[in-house]
N, C-alpha and C. Protein backbone atom coordinates (compact mmCIF):
# COMPACT_ATOMS: atom_id res chain seq x y z
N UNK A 1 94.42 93.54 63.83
CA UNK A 1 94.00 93.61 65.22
C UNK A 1 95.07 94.35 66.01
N UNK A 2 94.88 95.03 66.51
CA UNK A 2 95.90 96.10 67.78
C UNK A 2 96.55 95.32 68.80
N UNK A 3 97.46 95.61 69.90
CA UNK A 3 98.14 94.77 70.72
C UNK A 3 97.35 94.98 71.77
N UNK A 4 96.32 95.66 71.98
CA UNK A 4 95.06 95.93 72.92
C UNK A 4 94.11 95.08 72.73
N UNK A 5 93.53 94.96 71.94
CA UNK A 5 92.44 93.70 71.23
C UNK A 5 92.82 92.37 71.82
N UNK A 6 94.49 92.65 71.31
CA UNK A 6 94.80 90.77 71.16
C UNK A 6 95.09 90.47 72.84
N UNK A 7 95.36 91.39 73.75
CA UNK A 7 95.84 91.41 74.95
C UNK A 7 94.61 91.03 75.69
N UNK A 8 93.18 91.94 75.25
CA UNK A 8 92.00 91.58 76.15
C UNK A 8 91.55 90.35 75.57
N UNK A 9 91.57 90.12 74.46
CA UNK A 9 91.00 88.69 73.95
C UNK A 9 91.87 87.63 74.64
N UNK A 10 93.11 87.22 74.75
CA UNK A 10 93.97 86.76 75.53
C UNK A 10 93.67 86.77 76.99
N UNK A 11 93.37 88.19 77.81
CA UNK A 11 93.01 88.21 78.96
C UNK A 11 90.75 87.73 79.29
N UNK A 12 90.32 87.46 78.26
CA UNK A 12 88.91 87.07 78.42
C UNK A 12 88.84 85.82 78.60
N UNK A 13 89.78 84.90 77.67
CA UNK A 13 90.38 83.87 77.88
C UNK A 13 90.37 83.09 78.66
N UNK A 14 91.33 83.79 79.28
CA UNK A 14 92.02 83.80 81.04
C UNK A 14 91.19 83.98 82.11
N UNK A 15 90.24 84.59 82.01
CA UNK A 15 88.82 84.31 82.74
C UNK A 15 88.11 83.49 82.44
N UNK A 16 87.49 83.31 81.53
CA UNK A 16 86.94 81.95 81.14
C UNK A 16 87.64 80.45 81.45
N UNK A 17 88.79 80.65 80.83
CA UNK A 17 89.15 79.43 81.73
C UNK A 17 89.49 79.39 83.41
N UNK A 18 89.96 80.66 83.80
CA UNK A 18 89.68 80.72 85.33
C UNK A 18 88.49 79.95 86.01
N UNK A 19 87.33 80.76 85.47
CA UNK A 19 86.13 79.95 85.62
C UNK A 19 85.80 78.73 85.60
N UNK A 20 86.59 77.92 84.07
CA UNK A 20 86.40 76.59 84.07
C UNK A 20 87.24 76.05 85.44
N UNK A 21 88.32 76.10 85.24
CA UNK A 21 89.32 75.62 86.32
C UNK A 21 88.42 75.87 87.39
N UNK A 22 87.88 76.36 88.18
CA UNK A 22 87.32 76.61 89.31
C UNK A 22 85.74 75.67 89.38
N UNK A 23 84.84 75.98 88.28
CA UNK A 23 84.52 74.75 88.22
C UNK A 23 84.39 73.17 88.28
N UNK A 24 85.86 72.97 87.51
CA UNK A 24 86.03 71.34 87.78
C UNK A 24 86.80 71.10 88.77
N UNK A 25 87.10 72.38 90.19
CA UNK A 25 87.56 71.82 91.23
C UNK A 25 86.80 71.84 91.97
N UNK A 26 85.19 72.43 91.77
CA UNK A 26 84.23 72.08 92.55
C UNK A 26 83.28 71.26 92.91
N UNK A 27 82.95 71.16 91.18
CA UNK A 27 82.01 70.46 90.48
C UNK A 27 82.49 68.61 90.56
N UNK A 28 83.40 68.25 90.26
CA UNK A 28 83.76 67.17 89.39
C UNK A 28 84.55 66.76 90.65
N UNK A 29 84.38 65.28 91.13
CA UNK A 29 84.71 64.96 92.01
C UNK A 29 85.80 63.89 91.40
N UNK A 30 86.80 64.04 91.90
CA UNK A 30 87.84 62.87 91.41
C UNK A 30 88.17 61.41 91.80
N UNK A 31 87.36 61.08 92.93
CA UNK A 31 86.60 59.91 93.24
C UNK A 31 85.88 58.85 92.51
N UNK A 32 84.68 60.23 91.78
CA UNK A 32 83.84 59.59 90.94
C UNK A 32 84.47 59.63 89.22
N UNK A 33 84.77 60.63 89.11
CA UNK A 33 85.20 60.65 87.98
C UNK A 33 87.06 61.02 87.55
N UNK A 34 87.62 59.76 87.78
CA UNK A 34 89.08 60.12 87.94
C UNK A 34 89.71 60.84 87.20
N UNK A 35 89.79 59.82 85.56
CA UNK A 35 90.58 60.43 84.57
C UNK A 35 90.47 61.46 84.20
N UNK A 36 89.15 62.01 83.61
CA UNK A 36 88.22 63.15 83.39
C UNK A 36 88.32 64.54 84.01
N UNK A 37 88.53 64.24 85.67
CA UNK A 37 88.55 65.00 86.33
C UNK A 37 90.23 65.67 86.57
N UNK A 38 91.31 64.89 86.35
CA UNK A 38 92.20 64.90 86.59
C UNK A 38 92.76 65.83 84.88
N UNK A 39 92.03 65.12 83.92
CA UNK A 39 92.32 65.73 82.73
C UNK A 39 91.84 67.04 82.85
N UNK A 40 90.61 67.38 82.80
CA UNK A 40 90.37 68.91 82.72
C UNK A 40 90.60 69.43 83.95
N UNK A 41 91.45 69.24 84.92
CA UNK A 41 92.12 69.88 85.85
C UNK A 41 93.12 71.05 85.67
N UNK A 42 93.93 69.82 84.69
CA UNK A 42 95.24 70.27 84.13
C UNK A 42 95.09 71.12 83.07
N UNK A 43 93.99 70.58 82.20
CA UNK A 43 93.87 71.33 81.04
C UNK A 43 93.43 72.71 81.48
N UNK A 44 92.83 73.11 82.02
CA UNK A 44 92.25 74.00 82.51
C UNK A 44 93.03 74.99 83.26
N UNK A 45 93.21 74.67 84.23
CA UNK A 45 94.67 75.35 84.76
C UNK A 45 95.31 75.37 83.84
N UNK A 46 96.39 75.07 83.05
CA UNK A 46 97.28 74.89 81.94
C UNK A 46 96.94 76.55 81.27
N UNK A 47 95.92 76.52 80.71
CA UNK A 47 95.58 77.47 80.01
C UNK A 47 94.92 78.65 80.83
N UNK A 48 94.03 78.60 81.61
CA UNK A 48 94.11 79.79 82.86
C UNK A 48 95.83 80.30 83.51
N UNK A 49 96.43 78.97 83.39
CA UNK A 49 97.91 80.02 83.72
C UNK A 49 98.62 80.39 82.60
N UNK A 50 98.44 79.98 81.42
CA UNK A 50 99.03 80.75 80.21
C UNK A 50 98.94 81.90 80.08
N UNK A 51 97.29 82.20 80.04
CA UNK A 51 96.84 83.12 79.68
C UNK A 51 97.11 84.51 80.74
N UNK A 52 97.25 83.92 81.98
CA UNK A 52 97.91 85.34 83.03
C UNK A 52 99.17 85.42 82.92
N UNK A 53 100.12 84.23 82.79
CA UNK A 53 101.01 85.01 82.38
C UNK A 53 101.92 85.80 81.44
N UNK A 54 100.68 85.80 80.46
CA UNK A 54 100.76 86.03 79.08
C UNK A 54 100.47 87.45 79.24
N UNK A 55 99.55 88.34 79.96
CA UNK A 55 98.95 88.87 80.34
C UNK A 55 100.05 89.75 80.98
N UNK A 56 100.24 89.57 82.27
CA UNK A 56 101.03 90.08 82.81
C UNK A 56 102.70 90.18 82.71
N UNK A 57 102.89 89.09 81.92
CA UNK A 57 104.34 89.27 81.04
C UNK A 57 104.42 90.70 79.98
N UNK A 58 103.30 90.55 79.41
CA UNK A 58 102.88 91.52 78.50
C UNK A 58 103.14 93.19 79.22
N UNK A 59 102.29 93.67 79.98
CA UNK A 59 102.30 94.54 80.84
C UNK A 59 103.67 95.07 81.33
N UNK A 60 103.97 93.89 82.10
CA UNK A 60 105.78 94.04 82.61
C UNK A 60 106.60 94.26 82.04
N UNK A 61 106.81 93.74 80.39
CA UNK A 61 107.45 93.92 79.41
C UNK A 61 107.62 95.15 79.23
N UNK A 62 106.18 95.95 78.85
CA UNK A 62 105.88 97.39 78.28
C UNK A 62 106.27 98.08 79.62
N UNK A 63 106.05 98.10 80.82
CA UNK A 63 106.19 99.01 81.60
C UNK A 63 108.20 99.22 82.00
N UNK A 64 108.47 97.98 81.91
CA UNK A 64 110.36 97.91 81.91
C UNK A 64 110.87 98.57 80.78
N UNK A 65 110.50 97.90 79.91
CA UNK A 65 111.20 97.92 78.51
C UNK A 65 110.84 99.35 77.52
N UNK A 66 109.80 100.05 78.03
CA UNK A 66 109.40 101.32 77.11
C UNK A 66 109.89 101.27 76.08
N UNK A 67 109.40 100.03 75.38
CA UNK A 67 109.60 100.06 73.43
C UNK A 67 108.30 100.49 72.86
N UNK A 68 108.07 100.95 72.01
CA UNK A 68 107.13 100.52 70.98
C UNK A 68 106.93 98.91 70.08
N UNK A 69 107.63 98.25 70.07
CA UNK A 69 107.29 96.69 69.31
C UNK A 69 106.46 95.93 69.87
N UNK A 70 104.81 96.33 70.03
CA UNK A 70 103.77 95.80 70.75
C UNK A 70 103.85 94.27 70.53
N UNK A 71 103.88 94.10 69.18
CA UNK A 71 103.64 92.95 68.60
C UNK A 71 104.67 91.57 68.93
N UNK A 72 106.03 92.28 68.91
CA UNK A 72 106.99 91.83 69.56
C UNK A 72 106.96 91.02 71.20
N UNK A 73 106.77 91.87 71.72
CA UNK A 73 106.24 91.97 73.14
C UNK A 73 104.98 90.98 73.47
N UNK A 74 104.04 90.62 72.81
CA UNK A 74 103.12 89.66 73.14
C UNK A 74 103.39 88.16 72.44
N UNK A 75 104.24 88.17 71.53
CA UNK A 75 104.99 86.73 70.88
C UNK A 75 105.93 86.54 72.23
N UNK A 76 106.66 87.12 72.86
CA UNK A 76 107.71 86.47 73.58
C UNK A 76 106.49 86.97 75.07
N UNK A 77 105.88 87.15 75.18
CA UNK A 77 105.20 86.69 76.42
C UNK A 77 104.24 85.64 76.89
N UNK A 78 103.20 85.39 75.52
CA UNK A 78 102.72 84.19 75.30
C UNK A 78 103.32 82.97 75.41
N UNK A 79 104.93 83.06 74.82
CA UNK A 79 105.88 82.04 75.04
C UNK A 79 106.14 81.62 76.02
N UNK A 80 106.85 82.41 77.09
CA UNK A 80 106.63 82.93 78.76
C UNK A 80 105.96 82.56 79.57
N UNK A 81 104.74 82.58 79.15
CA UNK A 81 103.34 82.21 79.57
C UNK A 81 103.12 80.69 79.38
N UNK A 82 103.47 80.27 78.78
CA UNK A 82 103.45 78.61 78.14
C UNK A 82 104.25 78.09 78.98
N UNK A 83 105.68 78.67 78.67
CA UNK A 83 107.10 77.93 79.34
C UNK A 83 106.36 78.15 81.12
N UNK A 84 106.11 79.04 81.31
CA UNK A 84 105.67 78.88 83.01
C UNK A 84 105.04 78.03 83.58
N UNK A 85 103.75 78.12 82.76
CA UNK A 85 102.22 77.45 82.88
C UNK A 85 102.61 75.65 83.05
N UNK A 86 103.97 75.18 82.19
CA UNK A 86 104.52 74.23 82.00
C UNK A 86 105.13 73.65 83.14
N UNK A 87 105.52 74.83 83.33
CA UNK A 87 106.83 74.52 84.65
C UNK A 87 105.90 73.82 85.92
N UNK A 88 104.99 74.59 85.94
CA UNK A 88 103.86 74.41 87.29
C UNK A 88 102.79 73.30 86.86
N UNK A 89 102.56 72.81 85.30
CA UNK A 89 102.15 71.89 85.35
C UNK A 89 102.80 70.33 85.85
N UNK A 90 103.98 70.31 85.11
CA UNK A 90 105.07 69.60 85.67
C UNK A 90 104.90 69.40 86.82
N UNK A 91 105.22 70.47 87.81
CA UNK A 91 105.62 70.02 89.43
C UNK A 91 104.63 69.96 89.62
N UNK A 92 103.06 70.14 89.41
CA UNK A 92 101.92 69.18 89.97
C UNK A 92 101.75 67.68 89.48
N UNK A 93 102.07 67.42 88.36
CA UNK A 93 101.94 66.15 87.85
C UNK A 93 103.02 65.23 88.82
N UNK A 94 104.12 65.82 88.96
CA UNK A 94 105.18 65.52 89.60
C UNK A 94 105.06 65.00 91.20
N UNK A 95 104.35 66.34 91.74
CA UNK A 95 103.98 65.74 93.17
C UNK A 95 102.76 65.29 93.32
N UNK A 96 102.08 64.99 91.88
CA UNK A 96 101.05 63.90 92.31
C UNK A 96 100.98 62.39 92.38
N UNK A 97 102.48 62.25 91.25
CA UNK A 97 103.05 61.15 91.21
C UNK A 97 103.91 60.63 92.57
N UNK A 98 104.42 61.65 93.53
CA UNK A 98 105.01 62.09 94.40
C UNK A 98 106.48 61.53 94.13
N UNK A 99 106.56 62.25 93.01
CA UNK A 99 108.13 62.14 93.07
C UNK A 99 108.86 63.53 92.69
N UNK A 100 108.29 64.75 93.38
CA UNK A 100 108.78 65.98 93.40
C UNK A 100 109.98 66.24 94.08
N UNK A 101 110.92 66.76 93.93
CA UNK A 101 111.93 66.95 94.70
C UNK A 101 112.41 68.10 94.61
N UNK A 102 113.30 68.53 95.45
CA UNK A 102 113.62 70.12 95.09
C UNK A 102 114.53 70.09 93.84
N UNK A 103 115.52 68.84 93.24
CA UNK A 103 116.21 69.41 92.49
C UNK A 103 115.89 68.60 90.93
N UNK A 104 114.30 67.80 91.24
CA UNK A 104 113.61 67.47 90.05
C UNK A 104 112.90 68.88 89.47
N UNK A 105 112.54 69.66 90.55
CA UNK A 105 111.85 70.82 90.20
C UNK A 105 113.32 71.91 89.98
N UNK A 106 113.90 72.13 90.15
CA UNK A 106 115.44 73.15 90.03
C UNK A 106 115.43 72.01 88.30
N UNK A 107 115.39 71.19 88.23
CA UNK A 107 115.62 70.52 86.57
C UNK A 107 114.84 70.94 85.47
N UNK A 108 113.37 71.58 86.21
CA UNK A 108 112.10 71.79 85.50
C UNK A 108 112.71 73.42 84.40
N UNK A 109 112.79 73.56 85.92
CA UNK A 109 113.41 75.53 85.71
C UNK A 109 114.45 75.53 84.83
N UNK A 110 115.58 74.50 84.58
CA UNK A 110 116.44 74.70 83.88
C UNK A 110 116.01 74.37 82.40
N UNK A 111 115.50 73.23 82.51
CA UNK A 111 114.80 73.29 81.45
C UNK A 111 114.20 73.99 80.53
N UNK A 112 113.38 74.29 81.56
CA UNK A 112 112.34 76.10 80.79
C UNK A 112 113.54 76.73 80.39
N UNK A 113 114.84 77.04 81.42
CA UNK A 113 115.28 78.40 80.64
C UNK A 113 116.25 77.96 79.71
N UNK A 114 116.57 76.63 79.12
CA UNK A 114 117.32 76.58 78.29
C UNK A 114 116.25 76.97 76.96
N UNK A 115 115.32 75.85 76.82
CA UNK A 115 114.10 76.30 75.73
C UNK A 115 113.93 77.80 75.81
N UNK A 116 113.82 78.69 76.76
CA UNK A 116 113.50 80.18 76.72
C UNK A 116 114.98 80.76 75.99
N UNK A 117 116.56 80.24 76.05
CA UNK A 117 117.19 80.90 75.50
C UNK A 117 117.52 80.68 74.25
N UNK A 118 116.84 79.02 74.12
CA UNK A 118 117.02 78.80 72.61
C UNK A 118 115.74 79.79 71.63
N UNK A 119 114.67 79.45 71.97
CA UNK A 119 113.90 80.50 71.79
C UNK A 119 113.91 82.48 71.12
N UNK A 120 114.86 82.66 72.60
CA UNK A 120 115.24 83.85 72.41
C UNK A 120 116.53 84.05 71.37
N UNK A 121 117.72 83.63 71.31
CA UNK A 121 118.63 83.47 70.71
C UNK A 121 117.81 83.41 68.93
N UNK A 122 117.32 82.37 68.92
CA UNK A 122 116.61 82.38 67.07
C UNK A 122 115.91 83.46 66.77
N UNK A 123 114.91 83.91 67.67
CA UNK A 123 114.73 85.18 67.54
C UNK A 123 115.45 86.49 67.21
N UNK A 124 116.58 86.44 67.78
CA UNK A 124 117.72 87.41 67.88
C UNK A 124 118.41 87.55 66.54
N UNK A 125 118.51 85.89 65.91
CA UNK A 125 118.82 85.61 64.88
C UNK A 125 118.24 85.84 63.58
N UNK A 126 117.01 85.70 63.43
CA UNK A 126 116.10 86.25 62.70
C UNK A 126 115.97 87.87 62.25
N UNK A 127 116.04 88.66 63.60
CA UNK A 127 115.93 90.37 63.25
C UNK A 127 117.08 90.67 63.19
């Protein structure tokens, strides 16, 4: 499969679950249906934001970086895309619990970027 294929299949994705996500914030009332609603909230979003910033990590990558290692380039953006999607799931779970704070969320970020350098570093290690 090409790094074009895997990019639009990745980005069809990302619409589809856009869609869902937008759905169960219309559709699905969290009143009536709490857990349910609260679950495919997250899930949904979760993966609608993976998938863009998987997407657009991708893009940004190639347009900065003018490599050829397509393949390269969509493993560490997908990652990217996860570690983000995470970050922002977090601080919603967080301020729904309402215990968000600026430097519970500054903890989130550090977090991500330690996992992003351990990440990157094994990688480094590997090639």
């Amino acid at each position: 499969m090409t790094h074009h294929r895997y990019i639009i299949t990745i980005a069809i994705a990302g619409m589809f679950s856009w869609a869902a996500f937008f759905l169960v914030l219309y559709k699905l009332s969290p009143m009536d249906h709490t857990k349910m609603a609260v679950l495919f909230f997250f899930l949904s979003l979760f993966v609608a934001l993976s998938c863009s910033f998987a997407v657009i990590g991708f893009y940004l990558r190639i347009w900065l970086l003018k490599s050829e290692i397509f393949y390269k380039h969509i493993n560490i953006s997908i990652r990217q895309g996860v570690i983000l999607s995470l970050i922002a799931i977090f601080s919603l779970v967080f301020q729904l619990l309402r215990v968000l704070t600026w430097w519970s969320g500054l903890l989130l970020v550090f977090i991500a970027l330690l996992l992003e350098f351990y990440f990157s570093t094994r990688d480094s290690i590997r090639t």
